[in-house]
PDB file of N, CA and C in Angstrom:
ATOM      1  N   UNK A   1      34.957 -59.275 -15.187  1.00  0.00           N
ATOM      2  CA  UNK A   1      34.501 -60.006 -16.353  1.00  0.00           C
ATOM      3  C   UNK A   1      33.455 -59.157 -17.072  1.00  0.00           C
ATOM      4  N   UNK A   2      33.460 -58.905 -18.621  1.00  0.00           N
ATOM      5  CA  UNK A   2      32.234 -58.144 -19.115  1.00  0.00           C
ATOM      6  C   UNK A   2      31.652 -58.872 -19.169  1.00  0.00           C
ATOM      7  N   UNK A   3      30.374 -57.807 -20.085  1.00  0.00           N
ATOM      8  CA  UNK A   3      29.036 -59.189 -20.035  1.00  0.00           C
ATOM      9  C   UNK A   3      29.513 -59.909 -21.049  1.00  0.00           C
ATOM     10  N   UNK A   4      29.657 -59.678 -22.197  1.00  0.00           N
ATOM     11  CA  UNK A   4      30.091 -60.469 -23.217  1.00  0.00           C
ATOM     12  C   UNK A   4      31.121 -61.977 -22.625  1.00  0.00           C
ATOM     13  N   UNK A   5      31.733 -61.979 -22.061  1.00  0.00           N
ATOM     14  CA  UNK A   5      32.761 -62.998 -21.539  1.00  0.00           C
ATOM     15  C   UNK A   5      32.211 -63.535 -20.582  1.00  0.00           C
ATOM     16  N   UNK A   6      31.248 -62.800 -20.015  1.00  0.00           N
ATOM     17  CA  UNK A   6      29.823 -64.028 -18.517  1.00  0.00           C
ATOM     18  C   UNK A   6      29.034 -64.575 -19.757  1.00  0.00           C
ATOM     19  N   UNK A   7      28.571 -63.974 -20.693  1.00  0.00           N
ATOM     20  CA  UNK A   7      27.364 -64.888 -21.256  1.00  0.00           C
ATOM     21  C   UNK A   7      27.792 -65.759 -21.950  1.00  0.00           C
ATOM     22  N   UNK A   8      28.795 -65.451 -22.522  1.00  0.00           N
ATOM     23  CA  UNK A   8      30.269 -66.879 -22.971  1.00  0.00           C
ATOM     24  C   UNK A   8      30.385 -68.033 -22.340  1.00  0.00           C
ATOM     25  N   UNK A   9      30.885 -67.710 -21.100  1.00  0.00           N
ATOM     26  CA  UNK A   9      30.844 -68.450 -19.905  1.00  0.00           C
ATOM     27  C   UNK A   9      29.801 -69.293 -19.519  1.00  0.00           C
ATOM     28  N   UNK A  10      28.783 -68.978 -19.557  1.00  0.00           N
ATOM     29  CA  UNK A  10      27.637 -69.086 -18.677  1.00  0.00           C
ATOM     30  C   UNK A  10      26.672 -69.691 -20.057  1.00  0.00           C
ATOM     31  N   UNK A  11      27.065 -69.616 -21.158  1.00  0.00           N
ATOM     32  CA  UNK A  11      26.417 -69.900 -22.370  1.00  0.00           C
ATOM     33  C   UNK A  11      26.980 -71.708 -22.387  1.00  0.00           C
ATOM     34  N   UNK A  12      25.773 -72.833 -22.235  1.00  0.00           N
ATOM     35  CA  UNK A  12      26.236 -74.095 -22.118  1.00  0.00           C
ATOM     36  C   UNK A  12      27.001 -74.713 -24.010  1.00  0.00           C
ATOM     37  N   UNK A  13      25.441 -74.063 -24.371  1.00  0.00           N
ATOM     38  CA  UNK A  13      26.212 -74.429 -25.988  1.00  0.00           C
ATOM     39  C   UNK A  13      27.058 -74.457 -26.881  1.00  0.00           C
ATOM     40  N   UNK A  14      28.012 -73.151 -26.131  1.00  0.00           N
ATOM     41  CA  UNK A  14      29.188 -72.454 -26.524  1.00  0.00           C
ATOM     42  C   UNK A  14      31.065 -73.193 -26.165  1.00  0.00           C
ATOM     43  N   UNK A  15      30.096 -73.554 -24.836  1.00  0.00           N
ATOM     44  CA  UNK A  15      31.027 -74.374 -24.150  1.00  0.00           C
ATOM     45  C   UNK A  15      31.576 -75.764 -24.615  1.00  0.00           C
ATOM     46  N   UNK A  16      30.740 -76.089 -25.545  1.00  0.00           N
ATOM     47  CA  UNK A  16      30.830 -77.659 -26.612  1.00  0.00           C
ATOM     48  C   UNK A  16      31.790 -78.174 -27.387  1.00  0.00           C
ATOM     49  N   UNK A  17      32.626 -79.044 -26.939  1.00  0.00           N
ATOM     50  CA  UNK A  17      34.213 -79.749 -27.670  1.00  0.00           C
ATOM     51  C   UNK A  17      33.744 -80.987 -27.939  1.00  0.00           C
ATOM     52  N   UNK A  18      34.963 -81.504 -28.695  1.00  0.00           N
ATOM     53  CA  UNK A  18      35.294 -83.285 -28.790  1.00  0.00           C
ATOM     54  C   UNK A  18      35.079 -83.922 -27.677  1.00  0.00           C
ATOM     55  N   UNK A  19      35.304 -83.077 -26.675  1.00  0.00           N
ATOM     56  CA  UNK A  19      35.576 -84.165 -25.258  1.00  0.00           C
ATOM     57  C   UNK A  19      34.107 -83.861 -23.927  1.00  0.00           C
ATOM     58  N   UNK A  20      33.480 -83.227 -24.926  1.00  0.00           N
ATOM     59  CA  UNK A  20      32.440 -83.509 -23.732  1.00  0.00           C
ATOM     60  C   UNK A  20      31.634 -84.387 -24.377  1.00  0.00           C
ATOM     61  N   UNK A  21      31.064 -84.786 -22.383  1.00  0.00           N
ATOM     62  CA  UNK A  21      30.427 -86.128 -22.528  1.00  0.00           C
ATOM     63  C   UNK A  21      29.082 -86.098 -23.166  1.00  0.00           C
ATOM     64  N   UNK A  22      28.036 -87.502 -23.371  1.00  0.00           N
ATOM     65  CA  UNK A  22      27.078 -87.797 -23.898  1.00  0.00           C
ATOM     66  C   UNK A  22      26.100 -86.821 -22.670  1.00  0.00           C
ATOM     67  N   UNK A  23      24.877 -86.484 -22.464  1.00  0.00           N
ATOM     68  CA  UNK A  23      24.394 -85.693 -21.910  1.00  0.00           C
ATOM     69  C   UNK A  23      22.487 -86.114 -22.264  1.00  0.00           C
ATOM     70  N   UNK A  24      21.652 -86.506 -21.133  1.00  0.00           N
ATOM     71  CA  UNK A  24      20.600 -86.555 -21.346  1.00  0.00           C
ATOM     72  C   UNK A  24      19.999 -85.431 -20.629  1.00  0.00           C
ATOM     73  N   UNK A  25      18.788 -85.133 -21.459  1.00  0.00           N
ATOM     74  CA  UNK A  25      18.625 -83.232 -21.019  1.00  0.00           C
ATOM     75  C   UNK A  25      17.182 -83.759 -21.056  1.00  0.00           C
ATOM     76  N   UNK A  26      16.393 -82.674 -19.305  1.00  0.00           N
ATOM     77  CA  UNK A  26      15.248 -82.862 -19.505  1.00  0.00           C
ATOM     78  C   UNK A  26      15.153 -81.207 -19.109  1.00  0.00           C
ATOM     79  N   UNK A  27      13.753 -81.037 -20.008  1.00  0.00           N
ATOM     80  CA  UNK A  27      13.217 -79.718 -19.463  1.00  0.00           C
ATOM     81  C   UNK A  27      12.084 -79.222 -19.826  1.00  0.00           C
ATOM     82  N   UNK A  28      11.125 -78.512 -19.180  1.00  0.00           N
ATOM     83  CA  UNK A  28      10.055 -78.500 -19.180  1.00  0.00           C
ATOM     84  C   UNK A  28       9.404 -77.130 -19.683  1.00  0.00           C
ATOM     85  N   UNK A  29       8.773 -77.538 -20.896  1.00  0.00           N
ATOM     86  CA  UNK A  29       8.087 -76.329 -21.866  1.00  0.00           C
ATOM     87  C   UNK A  29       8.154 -75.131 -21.231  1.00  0.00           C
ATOM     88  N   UNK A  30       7.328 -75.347 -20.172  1.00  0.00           N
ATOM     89  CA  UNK A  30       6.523 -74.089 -19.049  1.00  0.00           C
ATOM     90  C   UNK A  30       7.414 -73.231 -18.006  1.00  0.00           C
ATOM     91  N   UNK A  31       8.782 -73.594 -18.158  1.00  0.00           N
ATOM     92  CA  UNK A  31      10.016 -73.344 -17.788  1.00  0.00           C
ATOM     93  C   UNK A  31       9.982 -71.951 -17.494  1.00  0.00           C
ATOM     94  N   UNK A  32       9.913 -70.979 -16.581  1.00  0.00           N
ATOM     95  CA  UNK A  32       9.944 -69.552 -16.120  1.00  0.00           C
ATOM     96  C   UNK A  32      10.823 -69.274 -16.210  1.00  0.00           C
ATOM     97  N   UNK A  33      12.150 -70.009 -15.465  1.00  0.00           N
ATOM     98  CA  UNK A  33      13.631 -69.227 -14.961  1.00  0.00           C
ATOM     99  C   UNK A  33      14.219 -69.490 -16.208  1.00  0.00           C
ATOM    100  N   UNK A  34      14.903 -70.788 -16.320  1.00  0.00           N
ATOM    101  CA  UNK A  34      15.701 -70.936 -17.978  1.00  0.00           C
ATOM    102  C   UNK A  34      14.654 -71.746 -19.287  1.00  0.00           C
ATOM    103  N   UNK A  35      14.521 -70.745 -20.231  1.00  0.00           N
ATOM    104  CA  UNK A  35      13.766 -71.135 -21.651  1.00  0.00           C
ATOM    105  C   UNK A  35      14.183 -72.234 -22.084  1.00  0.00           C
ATOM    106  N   UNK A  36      13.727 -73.527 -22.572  1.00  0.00           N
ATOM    107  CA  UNK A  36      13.343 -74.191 -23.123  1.00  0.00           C
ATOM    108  C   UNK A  36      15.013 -74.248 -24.627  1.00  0.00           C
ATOM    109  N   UNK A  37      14.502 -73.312 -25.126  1.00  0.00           N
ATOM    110  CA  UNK A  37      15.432 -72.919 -26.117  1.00  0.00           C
ATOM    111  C   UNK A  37      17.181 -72.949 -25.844  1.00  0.00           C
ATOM    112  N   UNK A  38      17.297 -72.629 -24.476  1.00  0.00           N
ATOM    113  CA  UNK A  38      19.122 -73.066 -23.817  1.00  0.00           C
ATOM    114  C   UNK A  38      18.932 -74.523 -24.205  1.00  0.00           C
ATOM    115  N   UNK A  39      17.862 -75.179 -23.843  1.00  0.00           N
ATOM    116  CA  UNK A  39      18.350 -77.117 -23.898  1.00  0.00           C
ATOM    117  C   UNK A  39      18.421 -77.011 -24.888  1.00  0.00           C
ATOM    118  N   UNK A  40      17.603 -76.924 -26.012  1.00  0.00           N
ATOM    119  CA  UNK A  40      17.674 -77.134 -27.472  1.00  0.00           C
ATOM    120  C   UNK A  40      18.793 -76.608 -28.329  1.00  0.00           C
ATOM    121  N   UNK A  41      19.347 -75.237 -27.929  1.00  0.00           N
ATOM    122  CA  UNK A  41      20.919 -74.856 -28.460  1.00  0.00           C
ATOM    123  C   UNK A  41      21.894 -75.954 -28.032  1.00  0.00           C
ATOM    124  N   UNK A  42      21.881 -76.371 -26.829  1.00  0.00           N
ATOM    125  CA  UNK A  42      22.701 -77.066 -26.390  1.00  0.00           C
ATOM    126  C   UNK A  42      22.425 -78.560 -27.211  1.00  0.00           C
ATOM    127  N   UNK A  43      21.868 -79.052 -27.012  1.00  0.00           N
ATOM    128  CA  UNK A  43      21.357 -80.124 -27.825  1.00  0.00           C
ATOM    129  C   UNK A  43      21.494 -80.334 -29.153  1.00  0.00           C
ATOM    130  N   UNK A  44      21.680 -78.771 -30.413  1.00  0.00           N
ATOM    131  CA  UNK A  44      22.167 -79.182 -31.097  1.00  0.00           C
ATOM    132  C   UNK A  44      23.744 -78.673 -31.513  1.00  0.00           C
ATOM    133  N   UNK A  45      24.154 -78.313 -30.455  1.00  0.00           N
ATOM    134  CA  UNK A  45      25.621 -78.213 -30.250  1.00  0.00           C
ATOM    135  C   UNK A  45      26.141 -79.836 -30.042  1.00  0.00           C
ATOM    136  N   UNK A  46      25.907 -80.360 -29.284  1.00  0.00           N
ATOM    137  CA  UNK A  46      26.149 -81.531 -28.848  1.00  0.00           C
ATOM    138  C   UNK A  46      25.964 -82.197 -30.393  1.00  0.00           C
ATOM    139  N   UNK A  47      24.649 -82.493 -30.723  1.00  0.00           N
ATOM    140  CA  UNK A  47      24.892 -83.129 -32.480  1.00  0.00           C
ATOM    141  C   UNK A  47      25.859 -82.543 -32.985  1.00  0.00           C
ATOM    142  N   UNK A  48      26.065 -81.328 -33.196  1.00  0.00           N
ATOM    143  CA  UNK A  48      27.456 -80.728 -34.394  1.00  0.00           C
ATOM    144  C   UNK A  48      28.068 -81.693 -34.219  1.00  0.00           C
ATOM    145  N   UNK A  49      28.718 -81.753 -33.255  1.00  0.00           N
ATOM    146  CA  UNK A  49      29.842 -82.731 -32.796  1.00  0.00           C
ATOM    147  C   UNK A  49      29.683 -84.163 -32.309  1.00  0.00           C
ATOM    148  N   UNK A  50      28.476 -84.788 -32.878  1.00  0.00           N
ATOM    149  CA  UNK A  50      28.159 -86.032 -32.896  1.00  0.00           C
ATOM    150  C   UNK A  50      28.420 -86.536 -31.356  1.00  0.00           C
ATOM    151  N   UNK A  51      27.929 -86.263 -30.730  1.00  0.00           N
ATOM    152  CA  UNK A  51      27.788 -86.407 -29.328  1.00  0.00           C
ATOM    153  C   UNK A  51      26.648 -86.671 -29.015  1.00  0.00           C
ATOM    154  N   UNK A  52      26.523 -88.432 -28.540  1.00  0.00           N
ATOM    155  CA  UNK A  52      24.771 -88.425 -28.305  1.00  0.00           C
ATOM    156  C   UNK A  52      24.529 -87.326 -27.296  1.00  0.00           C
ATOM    157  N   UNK A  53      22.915 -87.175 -27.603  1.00  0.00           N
ATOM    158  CA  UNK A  53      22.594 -86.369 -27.012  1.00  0.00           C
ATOM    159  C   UNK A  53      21.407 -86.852 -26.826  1.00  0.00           C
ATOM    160  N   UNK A  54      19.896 -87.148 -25.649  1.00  0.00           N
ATOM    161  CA  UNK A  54      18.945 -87.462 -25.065  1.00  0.00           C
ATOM    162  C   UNK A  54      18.379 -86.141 -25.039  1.00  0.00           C
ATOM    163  N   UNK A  55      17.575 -85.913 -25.655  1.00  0.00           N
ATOM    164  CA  UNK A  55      16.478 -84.370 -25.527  1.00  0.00           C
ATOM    165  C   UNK A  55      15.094 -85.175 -24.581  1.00  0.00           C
ATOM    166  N   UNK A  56      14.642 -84.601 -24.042  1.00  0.00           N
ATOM    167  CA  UNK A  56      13.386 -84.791 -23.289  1.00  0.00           C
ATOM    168  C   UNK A  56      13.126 -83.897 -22.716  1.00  0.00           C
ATOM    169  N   UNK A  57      11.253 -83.346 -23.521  1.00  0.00           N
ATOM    170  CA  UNK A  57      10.547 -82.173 -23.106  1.00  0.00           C
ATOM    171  C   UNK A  57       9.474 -82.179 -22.367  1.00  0.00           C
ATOM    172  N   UNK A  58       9.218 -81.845 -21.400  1.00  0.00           N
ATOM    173  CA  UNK A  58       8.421 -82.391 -20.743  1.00  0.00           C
ATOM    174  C   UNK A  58       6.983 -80.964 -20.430  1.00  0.00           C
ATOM    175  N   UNK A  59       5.703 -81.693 -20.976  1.00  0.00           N
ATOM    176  CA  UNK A  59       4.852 -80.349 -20.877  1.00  0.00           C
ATOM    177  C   UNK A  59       4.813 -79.619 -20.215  1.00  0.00           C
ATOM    178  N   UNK A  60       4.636 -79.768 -18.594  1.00  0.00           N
ATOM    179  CA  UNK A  60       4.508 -79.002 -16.882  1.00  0.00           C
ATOM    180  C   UNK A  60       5.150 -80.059 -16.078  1.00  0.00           C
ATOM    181  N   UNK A  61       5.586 -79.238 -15.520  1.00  0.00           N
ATOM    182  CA  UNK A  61       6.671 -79.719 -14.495  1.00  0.00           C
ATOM    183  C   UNK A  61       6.881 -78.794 -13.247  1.00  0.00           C
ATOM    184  N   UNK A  62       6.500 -78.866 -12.288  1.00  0.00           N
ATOM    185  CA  UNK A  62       6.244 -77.801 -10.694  1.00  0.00           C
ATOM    186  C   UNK A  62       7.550 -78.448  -9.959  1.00  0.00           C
ATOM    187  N   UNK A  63       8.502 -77.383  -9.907  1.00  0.00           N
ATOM    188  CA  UNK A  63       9.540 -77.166  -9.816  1.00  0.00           C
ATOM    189  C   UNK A  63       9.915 -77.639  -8.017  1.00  0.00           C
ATOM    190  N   UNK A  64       8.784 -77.874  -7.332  1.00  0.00           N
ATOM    191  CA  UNK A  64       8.896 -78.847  -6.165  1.00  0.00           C
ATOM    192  C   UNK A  64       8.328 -80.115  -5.942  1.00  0.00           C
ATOM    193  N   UNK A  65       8.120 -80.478  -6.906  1.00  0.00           N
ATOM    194  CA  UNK A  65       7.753 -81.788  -7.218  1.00  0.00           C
ATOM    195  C   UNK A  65       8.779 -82.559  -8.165  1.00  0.00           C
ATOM    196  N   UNK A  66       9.611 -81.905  -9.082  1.00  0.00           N
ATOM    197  CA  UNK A  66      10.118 -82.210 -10.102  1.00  0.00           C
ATOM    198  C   UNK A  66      10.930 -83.838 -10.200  1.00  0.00           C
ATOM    199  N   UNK A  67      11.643 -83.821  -8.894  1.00  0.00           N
ATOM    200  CA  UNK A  67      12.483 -84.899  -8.566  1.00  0.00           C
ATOM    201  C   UNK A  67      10.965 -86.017  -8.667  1.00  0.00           C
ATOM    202  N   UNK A  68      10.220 -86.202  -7.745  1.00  0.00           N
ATOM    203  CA  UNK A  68       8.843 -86.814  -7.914  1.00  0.00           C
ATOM    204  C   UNK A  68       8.459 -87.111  -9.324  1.00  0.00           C
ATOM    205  N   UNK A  69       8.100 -85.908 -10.195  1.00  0.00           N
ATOM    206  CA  UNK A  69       8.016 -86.168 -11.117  1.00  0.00           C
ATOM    207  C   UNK A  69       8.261 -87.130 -12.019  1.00  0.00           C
ATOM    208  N   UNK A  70       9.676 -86.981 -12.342  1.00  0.00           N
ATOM    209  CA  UNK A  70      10.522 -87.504 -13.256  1.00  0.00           C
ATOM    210  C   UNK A  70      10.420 -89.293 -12.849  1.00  0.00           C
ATOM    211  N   UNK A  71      10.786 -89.495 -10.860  1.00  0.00           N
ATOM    212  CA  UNK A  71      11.194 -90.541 -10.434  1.00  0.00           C
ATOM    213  C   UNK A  71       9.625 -91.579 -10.774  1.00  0.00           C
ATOM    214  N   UNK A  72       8.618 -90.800 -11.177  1.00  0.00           N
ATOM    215  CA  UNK A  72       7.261 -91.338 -11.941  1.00  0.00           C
ATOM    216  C   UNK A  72       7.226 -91.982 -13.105  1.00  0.00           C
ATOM    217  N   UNK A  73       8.254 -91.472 -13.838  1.00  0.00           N
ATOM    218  CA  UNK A  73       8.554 -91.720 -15.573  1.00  0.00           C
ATOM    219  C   UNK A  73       9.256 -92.749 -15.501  1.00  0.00           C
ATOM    220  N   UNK A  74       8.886 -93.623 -17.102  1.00  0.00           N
ATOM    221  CA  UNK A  74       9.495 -93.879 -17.682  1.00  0.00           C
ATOM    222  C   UNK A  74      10.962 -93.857 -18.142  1.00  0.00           C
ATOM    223  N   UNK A  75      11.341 -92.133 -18.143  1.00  0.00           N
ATOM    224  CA  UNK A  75      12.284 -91.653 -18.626  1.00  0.00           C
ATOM    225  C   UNK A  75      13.384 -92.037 -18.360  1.00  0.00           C
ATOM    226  N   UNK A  76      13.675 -92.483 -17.062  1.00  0.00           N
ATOM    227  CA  UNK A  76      15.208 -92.538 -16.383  1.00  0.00           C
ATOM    228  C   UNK A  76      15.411 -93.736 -15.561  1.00  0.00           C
ATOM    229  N   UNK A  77      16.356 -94.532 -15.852  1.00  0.00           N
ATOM    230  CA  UNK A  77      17.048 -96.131 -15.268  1.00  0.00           C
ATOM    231  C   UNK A  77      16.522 -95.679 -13.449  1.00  0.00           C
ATOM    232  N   UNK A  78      16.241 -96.765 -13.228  1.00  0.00           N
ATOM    233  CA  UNK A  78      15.732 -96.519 -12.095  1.00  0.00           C
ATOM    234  C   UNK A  78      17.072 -96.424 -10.947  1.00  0.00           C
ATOM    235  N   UNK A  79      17.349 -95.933 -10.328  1.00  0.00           N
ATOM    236  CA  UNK A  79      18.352 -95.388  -8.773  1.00  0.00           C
ATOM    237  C   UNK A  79      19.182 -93.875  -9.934  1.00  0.00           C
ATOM    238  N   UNK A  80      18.536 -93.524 -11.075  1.00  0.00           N
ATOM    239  CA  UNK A  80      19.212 -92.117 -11.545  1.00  0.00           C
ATOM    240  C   UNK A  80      18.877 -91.084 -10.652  1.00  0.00           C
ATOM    241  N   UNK A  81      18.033 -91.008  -9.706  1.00  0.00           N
ATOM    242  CA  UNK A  81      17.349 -89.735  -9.003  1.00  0.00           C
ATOM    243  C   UNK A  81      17.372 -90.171  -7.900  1.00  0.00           C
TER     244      UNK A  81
END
């Protein structure tokens, strides 16, 4: 596979049809491994195609706590985590 056809692949926003589902996205500013900016492409891929879409950014978030985190919030119907 070249790179061009992995980052295709591996690119979520790119990946975006009629038939994918509604999608609530959380992710956290301070994000080291994946930027902030993948949710938000993706997110407005998902609008192009009128696909709800749930954005939620969350300031800091410690990546072994995270499940904790979230299961703290507001954010999510409770038994989602």
């Amino acid at each position: 596979m070249s790179d061009a056809e992995w980052e295709f692949f591996h690119s979520n926003e790119l990946q975006v049809d009629q038939h994918t589902p509604p999608a609530f996205l959380v992710h956290s500013w301070d994000d080291k491994v994946v930027p902030v900016e993948n949710s938000i492409r993706y997110a407005k891929a998902l609008n192009a195609y009128d696909i709800p879409v749930t954005p939620t950014f969350l300031k800091k978030v410690d990546t072994d706590t995270a499940e904790e985190t979230l299961s703290n919030t507001a954010l999510l119907p409770n038994g989602l985590i």
